[in-house]
Protein backbone atom coordinates (compact mmCIF):
# COMPACT_ATOMS: atom_id res chain seq x y z
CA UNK A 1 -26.09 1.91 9.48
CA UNK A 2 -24.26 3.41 6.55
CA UNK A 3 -25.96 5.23 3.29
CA UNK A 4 -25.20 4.83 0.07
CA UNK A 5 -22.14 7.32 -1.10
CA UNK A 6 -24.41 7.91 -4.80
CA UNK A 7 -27.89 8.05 -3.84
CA UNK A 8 -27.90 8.24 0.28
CA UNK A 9 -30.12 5.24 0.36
CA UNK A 10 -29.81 2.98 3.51
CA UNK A 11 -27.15 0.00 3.18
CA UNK A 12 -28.64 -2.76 4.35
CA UNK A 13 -27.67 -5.85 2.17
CA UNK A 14 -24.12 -7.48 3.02
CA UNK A 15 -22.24 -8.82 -0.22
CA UNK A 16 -19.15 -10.03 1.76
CA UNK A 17 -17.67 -9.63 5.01
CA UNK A 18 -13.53 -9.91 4.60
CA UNK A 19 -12.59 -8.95 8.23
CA UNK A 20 -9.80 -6.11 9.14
CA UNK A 21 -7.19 -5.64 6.81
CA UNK A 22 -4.48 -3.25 6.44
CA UNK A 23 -5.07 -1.09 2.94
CA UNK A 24 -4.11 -3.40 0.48
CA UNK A 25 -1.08 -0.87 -0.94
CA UNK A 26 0.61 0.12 2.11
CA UNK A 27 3.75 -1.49 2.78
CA UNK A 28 5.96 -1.83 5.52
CA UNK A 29 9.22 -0.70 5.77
CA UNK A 30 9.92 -3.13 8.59
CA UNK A 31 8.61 -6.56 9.57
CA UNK A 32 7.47 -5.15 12.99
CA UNK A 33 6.27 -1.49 12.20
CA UNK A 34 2.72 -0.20 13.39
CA UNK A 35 0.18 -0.24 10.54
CA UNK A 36 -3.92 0.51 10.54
CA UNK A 37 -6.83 -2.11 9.81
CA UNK A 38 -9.82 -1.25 9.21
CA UNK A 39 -12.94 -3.26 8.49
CA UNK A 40 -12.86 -4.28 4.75
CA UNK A 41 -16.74 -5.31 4.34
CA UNK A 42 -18.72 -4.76 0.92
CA UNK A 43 -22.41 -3.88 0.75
CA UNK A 44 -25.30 -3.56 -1.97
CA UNK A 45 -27.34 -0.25 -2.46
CA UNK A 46 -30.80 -2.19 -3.02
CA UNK A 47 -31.78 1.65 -4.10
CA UNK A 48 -29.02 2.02 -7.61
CA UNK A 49 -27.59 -1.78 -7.27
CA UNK A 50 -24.35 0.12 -6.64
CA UNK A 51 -21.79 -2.25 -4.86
CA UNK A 52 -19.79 -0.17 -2.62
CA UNK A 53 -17.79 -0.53 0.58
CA UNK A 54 -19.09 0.47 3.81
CA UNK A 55 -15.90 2.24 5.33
CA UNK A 56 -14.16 4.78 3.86
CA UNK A 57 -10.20 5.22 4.60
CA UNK A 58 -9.02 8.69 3.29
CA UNK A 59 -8.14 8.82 -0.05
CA UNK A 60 -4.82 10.54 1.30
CA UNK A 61 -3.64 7.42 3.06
CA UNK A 62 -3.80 5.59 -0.09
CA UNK A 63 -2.96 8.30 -2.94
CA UNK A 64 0.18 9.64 -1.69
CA UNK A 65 3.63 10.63 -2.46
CA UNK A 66 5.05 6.96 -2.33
CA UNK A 67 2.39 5.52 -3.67
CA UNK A 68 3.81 2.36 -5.00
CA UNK A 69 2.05 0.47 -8.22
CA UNK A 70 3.22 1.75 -11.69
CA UNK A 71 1.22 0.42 -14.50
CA UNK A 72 4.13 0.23 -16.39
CA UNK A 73 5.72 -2.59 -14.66
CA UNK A 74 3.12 -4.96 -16.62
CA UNK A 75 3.67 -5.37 -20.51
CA UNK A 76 -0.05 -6.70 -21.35
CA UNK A 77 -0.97 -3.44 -19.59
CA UNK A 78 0.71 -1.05 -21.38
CA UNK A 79 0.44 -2.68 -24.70
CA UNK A 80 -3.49 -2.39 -24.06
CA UNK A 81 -3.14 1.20 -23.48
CA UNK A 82 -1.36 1.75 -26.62
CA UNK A 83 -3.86 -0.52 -28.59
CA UNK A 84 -6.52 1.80 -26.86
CA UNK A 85 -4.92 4.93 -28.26
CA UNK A 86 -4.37 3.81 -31.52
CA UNK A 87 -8.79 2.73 -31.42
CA UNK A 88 -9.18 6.53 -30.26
CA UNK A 89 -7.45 8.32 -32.34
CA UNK A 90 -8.83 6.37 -35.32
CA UNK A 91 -12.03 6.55 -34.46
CA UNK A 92 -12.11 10.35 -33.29
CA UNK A 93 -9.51 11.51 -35.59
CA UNK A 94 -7.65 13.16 -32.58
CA UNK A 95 -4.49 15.20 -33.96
CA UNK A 96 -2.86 18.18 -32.93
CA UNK A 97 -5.93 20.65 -32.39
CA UNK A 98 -7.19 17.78 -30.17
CA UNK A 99 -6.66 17.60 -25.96
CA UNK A 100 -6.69 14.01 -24.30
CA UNK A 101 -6.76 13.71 -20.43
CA UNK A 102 -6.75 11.05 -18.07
CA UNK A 103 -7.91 11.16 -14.72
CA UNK A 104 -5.91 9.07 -12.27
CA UNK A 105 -2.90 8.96 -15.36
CA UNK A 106 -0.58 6.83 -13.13
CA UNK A 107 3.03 6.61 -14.50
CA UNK A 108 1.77 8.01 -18.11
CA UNK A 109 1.76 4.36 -19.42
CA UNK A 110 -1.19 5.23 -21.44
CA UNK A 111 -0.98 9.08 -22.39
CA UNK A 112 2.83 9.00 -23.65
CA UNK A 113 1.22 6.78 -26.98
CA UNK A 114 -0.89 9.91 -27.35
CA UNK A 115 2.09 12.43 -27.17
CA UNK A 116 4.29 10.34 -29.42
CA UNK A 117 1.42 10.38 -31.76
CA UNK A 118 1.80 14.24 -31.54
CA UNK A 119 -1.64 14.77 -29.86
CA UNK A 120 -1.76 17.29 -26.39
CA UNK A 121 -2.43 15.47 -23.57
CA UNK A 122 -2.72 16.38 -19.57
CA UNK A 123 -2.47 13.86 -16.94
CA UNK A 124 -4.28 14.32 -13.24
CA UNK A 125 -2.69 12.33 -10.83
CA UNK A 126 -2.46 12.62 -6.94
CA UNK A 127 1.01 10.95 -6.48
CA UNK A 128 3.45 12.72 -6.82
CA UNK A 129 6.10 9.35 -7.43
CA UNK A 130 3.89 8.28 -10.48
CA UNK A 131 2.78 11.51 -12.01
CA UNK A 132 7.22 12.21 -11.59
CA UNK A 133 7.51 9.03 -13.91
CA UNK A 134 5.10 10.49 -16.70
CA UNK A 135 6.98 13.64 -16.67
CA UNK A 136 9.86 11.74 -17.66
CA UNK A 137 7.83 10.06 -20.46
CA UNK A 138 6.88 13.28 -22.10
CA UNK A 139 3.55 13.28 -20.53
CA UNK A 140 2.29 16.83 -18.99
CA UNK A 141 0.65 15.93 -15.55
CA UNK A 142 -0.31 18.10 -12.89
CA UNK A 143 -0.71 16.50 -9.67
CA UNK A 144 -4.13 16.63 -7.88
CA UNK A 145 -7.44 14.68 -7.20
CA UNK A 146 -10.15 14.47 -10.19
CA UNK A 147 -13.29 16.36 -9.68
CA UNK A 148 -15.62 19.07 -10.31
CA UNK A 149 -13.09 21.94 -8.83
CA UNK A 150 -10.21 20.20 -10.56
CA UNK A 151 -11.88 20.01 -13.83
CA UNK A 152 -13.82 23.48 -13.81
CA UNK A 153 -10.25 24.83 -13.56
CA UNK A 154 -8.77 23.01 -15.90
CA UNK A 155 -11.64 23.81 -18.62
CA UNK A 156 -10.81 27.54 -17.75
CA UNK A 157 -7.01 26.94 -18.41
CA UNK A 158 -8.06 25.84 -21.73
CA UNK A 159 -7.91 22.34 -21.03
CA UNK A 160 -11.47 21.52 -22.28
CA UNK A 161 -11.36 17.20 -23.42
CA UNK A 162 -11.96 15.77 -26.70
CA UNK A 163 -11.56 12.19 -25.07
CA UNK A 164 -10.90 12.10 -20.98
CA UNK A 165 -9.78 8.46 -20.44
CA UNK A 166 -10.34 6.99 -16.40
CA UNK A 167 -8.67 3.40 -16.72
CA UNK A 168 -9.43 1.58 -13.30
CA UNK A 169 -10.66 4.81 -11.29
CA UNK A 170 -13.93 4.83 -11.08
CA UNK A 171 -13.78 2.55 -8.36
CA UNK A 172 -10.96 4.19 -6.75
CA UNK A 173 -12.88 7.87 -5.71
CA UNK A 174 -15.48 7.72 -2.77
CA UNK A 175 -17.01 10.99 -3.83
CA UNK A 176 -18.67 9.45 -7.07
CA UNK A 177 -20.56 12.57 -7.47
CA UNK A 178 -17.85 14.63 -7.48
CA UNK A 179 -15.75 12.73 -9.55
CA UNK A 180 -18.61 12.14 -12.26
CA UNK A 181 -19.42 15.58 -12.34
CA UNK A 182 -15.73 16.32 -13.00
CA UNK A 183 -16.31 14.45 -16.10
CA UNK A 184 -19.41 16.56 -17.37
CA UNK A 185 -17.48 20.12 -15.99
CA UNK A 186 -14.38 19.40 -18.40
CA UNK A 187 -15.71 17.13 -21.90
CA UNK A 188 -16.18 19.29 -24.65
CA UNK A 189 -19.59 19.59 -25.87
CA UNK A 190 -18.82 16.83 -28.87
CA UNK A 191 -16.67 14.87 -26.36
CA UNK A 192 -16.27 11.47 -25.64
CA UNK A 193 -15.50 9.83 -21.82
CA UNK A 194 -14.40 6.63 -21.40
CA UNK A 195 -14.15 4.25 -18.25
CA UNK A 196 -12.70 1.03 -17.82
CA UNK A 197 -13.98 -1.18 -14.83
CA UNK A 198 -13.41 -5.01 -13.54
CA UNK A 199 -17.18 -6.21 -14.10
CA UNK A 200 -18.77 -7.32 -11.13
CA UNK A 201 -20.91 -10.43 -13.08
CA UNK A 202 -17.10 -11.60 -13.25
CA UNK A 203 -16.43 -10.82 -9.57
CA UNK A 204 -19.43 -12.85 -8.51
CA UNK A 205 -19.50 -15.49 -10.95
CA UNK A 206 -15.36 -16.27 -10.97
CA UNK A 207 -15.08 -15.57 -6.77
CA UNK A 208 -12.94 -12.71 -7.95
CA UNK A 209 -13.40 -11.35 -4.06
CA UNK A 210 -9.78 -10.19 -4.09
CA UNK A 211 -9.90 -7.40 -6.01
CA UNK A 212 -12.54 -5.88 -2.70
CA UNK A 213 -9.65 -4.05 -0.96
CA UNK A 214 -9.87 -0.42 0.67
CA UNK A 215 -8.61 1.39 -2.82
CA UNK A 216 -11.55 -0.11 -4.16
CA UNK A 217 -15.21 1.88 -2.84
CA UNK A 218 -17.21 0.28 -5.45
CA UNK A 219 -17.50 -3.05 -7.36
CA UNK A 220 -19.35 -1.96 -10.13
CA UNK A 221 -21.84 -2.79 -13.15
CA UNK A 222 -23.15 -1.47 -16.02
CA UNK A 223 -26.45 -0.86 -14.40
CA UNK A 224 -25.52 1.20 -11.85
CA UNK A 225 -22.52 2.85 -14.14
CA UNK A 226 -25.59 4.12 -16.25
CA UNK A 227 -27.43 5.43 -13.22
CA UNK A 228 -24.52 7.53 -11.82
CA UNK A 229 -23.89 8.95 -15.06
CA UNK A 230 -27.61 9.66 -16.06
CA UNK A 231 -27.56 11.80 -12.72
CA UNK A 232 -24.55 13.92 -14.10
CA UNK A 233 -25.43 15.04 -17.46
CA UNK A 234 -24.22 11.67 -18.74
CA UNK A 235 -25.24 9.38 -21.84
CA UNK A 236 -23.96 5.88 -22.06
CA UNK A 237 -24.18 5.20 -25.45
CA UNK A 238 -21.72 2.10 -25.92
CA UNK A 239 -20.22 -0.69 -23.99
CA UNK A 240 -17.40 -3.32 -24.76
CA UNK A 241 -16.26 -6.45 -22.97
CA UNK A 242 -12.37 -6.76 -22.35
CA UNK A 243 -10.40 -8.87 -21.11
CA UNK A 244 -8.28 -7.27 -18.76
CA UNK A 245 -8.40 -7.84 -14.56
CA UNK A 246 -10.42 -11.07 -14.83
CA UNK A 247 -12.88 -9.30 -17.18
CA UNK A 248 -13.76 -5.93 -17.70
CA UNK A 249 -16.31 -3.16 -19.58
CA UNK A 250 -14.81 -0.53 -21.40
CA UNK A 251 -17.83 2.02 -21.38
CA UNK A 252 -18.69 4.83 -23.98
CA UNK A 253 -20.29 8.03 -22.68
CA UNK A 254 -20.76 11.55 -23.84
CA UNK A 255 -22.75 14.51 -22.69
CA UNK A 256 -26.93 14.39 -22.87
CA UNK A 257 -27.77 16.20 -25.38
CA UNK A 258 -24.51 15.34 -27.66
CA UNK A 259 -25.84 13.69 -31.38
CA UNK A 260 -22.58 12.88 -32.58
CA UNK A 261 -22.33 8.99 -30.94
CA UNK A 262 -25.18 7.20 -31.74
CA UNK A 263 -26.04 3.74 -29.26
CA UNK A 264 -24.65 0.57 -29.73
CA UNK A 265 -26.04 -3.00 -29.90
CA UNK A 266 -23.81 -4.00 -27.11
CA UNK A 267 -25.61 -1.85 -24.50
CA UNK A 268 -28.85 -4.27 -24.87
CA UNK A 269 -26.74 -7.31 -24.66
CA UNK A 270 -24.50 -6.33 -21.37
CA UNK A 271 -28.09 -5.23 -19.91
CA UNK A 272 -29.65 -8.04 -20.28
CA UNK A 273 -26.81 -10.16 -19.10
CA UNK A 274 -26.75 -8.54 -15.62
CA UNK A 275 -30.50 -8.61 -15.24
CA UNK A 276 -30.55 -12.22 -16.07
CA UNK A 277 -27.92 -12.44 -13.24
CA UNK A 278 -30.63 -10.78 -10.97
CA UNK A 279 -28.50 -7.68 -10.42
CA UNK A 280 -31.68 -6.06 -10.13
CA UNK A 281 -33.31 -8.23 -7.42
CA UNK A 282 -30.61 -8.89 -5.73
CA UNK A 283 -30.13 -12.43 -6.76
CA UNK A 284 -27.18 -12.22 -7.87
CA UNK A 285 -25.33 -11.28 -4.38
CA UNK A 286 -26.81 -14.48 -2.89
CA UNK A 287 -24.49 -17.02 -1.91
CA UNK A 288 -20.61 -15.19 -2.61
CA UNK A 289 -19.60 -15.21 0.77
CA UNK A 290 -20.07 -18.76 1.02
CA UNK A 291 -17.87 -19.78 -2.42
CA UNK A 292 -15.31 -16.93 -0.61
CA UNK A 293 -15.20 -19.22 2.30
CA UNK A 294 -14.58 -21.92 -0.28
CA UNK A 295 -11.19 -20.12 -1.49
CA UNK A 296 -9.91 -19.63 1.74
CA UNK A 297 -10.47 -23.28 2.41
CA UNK A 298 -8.78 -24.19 -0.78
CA UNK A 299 -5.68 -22.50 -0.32
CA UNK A 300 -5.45 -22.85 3.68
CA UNK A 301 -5.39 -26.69 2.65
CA UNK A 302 -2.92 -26.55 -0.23
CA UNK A 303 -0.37 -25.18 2.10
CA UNK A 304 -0.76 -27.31 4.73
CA UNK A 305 -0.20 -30.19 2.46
CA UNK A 306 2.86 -28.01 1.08
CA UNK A 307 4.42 -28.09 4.35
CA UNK A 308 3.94 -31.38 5.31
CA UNK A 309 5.38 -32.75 2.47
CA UNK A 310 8.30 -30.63 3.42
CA UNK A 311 7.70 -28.02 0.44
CA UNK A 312 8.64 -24.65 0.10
CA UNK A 313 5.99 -21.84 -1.58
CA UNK A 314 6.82 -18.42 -2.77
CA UNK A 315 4.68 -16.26 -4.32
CA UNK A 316 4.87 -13.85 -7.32
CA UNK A 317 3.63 -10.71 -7.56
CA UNK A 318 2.87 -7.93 -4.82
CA UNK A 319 -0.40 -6.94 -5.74
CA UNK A 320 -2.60 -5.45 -3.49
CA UNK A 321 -5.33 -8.31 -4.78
CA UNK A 322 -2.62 -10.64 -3.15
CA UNK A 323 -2.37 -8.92 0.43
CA UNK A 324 -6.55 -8.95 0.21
CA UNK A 325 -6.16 -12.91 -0.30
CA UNK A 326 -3.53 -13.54 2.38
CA UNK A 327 -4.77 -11.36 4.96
CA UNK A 328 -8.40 -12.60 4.74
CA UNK A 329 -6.88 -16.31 4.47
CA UNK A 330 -4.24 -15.29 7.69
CA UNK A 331 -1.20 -16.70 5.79
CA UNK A 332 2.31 -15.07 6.22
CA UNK A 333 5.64 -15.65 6.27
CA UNK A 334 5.35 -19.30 8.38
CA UNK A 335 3.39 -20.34 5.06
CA UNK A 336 5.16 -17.95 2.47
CA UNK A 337 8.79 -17.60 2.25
CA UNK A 338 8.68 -14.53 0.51
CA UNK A 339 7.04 -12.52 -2.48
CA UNK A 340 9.18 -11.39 -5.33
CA UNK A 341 7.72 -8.00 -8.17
CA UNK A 342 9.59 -7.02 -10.54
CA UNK A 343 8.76 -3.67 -9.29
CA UNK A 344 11.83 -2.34 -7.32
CA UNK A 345 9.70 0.48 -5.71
CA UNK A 346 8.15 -2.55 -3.11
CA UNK A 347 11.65 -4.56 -3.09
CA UNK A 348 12.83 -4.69 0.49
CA UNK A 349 9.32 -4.01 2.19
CA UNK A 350 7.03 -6.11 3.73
CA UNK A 351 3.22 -7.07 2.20
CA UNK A 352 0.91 -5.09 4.54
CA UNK A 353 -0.93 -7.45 6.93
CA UNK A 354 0.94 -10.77 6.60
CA UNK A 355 4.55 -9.14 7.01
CA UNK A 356 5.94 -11.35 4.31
CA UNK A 357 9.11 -9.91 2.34
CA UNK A 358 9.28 -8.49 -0.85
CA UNK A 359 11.99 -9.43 -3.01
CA UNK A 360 13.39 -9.50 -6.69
CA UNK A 361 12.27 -11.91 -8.89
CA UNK A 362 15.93 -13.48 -9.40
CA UNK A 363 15.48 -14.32 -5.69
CA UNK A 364 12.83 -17.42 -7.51
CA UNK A 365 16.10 -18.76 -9.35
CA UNK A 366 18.56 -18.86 -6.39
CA UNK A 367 15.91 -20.84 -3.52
CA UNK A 368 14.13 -22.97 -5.91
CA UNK A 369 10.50 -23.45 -4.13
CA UNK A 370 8.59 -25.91 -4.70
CA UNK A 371 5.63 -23.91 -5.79
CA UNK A 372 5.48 -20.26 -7.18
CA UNK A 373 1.56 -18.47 -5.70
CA UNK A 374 0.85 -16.04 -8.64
CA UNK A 375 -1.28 -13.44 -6.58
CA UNK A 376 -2.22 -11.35 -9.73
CA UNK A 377 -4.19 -13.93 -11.48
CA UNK A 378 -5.18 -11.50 -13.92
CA UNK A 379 -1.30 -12.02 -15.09
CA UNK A 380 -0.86 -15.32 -15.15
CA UNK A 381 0.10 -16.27 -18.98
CA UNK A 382 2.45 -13.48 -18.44
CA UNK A 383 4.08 -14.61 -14.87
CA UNK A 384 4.31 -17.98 -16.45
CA UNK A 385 6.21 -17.36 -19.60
CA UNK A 386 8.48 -14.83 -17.96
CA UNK A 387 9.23 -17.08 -14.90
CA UNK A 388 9.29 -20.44 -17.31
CA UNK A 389 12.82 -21.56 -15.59
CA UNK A 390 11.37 -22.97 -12.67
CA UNK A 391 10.50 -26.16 -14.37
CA UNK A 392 13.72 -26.73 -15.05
CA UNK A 393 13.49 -28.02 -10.99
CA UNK A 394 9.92 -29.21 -11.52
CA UNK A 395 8.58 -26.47 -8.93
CA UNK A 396 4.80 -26.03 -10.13
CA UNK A 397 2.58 -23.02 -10.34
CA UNK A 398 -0.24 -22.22 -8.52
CA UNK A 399 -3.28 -19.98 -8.35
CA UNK A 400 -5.89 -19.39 -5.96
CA UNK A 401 -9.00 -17.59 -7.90
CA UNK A 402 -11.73 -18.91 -8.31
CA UNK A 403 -9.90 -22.70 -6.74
CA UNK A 404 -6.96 -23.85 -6.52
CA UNK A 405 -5.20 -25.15 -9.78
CA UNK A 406 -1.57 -26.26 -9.66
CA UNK A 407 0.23 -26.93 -13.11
């Protein structure tokens, strides 16, 4: 039996069991090179409602120097950041006295709108191939793991935050204490922290089950968000619903006893949306395994039908949602002809797991599949308009989240 990595509580309730899988962001070099599984199984703290894996691989598998997703590969990405920026510095009327960080800063994709603005900024990063890239954008970064060491030195370099930014990371830390308390250790007494997260009422209700992959420890809500915070010094005071991965919260926080941010009328509404969903009783876990199955159904038949009928299927995108999909569905390169990303760091490898090869996307023009897989959902309008030529051969798109839908 495993305990809870907040609150040490007993583990008890399964959310969804996904089998052994390969971390989702380790590729191959070679179609027949060793790699690690490990059991990729997500549990429910019936203690704090936090959602949470129950193995832990070592950060330093994942995190390290060839670590290989950019965020600036994706244009809706980074054109979020820099409409995030712009909100920020407008509404804390950041300038040059001011100090942004980011935890987990990634390729600088969000902190270089802050520089160009003229505003300091310090990225922490622990790979060393993205934190290189934001050097190159302008962006200070220093690389290391975020946490209460990390940020107690970095407040006594001088470093102390008027806004600390943690896009997609909360989830990403198995030491949630740790990396919480980081936040509290380095925010400036009139500071504000925010967090971006996938919501998990939109991982439940939309099947979203691959985004659970070993990067991920926790799958999390507003409820238990608020918890883990509360325990670190921590006030939520605001919440927002975006769009990004399938759905996400952008939450508010700042320190207790900070006056400056008063609460918001979304807070009440996102609360009361997750209890209705029973994330409180437990309700709301009952039955995802069982519309999982359903996916893996869907898309096991689509291909068989594909390759019947004498079709080809590629897919698009190398995401490590994808390799979560394929592995749990056992598809590879028999079903798959190959994966093309636009991101030239995973050309020429294999996807982890089902060994399929990764290629550029001009690879799409000179076969001519049938049907193009977009593994990164979340991308879709995107993939679509920027791969648009394959009509001009009829293929079709097709994704698998929450069913399959070909157009």
């Amino acid at each position: 039996m495993t305990t809870c990595r907040f609150c040490n509580a007993p583990l008890t309730t399964s959310l969804v069991d996904l089998g052994q899988q390969p971390p989702s962001n380790s590729y191959l070099k070679t179609a027949d090179q060793d790699e690690k599984v490990y059991a990729l199984k997500a549990v429910v703290c019936d203690a704090c409602h936090l959602v949470q894996l129950d193995t832990t691989v070592d950060p330093g598998e994942i995190f390290h120097d060839d670590y290989a997703y950019f965020s600036s590969f994706s244009a809706s990405w980074v054109a979020h950041a820099k409409t995030y920026a712009d909100k920020m510095i407008a509404k804390l009327g950041l300038d040059k006295n001011s100090k942004v960080v980011e935890a987990a800063s990634n390729d600088g994709y969000l902190l270089q709108h802050f520089v160009k603005a003229g505003i300091p900024v310090l990225g922490v990063e622990p790979s060393s191939s993205v934190a290189q890239a934001a050097r190159e954008k302008g962006v200070e970064t220093i690389e290391a793991f975020f946490n209460v060491e990390t940020a107690e030195r970095l407040k006594g370099e001088g470093h102390g935050a008027d806004l600390i930014a943690a896009n997609n990371v909360l989830a990403h830390v198995p030491d949630i204490n740790g990396f919480v308390g980081g936040f509290a250790a380095l925010l400036n007494d009139d500071g504000m922290l925010t967090v971006e997260f996938p919501h998990l009422l939109n991982m439940l209700n939309l099947v979203q089950f691959d985004t659970i992959y070993h990067e991920h420890y926790f799958y999390l809500s507003l409820l238990a968000v608020e918890t883990v915070f509360k325990a670190h010094g921590l006030r939520v005071f605001d919440v927002e619903e975006i769009s990004t991965h399938g759905g996400s919260l952008r939450v508010y926080a700042c320190k207790d006893d900070c006056t400056v941010f008063e609460d918001g009328a979304s807070l009440a509404v996102i609360r009361q949306k997750e209890s209705a969903a029973g994330f409180e009783t437990g309700k709301a876990y009952e039955g995802f395994a069982a519309k999982v199955e359903g996916v893996r159904e869907g898309l096991l038949a689509f291909l068989k039908t594909a390759k019947a009928e004498g079709k080809t299927v590629v897919a698009y995108g190398a995401a490590a949602k994808g390799n979560t999909l394929l592995n749990f569905c056992d598809v590879g390169a028999d079903e798959i002809d190959f994966v093309v990303d636009a991101n030239d760091w995973k050309q020429g490898q294999f996807m982890p797991g089902s060994r399929i090869p990764i290629l550029s996307p001009d690879h799409i023009d000179t076969a001519k599949p049938d049907y193009v897989l977009i593994l990164p959902w979340n991308l879709r309008l995107e993939i679509e308009n920027q791969m648009s030529a394959i009509r001009q051969w009829d293929a079709k798109f097709v994704v698998a989240i929450p069913e399959i839908e070909v157009w």
